[in-house]
Protein backbone atom coordinates (compact mmCIF):
# COMPACT_ATOMS: atom_id res chain seq x y z
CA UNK A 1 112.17 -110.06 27.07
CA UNK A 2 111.82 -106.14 26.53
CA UNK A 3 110.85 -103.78 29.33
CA UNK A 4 110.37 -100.35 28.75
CA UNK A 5 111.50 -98.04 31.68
CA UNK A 6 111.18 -94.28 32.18
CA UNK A 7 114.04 -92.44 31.56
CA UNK A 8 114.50 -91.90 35.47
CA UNK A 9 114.55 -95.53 36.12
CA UNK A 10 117.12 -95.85 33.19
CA UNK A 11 119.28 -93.27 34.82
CA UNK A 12 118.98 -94.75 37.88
CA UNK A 13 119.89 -98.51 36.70
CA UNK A 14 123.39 -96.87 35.01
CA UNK A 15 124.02 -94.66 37.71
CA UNK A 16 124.31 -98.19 39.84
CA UNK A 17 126.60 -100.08 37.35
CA UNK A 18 128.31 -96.77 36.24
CA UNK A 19 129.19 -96.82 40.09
CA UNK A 20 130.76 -100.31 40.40
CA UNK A 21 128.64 -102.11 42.33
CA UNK A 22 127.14 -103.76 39.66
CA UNK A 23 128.48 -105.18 36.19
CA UNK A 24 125.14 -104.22 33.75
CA UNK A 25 121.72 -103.60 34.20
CA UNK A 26 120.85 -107.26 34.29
CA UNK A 27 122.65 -107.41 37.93
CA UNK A 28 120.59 -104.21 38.66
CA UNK A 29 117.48 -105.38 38.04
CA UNK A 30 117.81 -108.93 39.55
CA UNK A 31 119.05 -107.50 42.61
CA UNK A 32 116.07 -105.00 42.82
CA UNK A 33 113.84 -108.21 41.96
CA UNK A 34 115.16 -110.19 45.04
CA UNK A 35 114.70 -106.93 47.23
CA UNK A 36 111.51 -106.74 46.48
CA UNK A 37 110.76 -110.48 47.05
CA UNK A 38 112.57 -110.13 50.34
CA UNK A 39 110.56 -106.83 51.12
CA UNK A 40 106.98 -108.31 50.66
CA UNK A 41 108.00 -111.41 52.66
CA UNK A 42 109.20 -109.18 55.45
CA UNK A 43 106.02 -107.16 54.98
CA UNK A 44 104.06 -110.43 55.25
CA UNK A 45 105.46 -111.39 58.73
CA UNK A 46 104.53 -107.95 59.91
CA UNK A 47 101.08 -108.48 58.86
CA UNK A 48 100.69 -111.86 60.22
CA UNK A 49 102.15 -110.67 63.39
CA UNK A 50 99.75 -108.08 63.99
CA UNK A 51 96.80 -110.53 63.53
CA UNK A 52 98.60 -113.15 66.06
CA UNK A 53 98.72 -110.21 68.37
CA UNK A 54 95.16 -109.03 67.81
CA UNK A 55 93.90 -112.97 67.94
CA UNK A 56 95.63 -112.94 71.74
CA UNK A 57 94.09 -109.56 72.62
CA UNK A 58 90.29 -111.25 71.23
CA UNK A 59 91.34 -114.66 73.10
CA UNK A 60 92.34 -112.75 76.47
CA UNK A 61 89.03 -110.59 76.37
CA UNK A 62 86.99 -113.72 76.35
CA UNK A 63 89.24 -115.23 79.09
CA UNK A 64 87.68 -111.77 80.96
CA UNK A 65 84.47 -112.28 79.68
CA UNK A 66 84.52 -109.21 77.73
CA UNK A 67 83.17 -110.95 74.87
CA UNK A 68 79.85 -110.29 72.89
CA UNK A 69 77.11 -112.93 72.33
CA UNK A 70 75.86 -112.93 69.40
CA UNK A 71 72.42 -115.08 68.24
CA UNK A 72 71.07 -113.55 64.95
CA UNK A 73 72.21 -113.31 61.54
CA UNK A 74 71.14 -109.13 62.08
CA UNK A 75 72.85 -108.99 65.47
CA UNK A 76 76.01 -110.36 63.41
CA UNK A 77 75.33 -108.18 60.72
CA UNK A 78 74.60 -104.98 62.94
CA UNK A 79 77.92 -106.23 65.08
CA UNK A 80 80.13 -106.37 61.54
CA UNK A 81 78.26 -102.10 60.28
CA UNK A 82 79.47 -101.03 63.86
CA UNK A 83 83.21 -102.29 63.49
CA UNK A 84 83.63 -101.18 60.53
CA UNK A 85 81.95 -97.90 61.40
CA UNK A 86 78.70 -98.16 59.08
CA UNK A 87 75.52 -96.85 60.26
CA UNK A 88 72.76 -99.43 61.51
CA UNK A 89 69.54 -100.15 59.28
């Protein structure tokens, strides 16, 4: 496999092994690989933590009966234009 980097990168990867931490720029980029893998998984509990939190906020609202009926395909649609601030038709 090639990969073509920009010189900064490439600077950056020997600066790591050049510091000891790391024994070439294989270990350098496998470690950033597995960071990164680790870093969108953590991003992906965030993410499906605010919707379980948002899901409880819509659940308790209709517990209160602070929800909105809706009985039209345009009621849905004008519903959907005003949350995501679009101007009714």
């Amino acid at each position: 496999m090639h990969i073509s980097l920009t010189p900064e990168l490439e600077s950056r990867i020997k600066a790591k092994v050049e510091s000891g931490l790391y024994n070439n720029a294989s270990e350098v980029v496998r470690e950033a690989l597995r960071f990164m893998d680790a870093h969108e998984d953590w991003i992906h509990e965030i993410k499906l933590a605010c919707l379980r939190e948002q899901l409880q906020t819509g659940v308790d609202q209709l517990k209160k009966g602070q929800g909105v009926r809706v009985q039209s395909r345009k009621e849905l649609d004008d519903l959907f234009s005003a949350l995501q601030g679009e101007p009714h038709p």
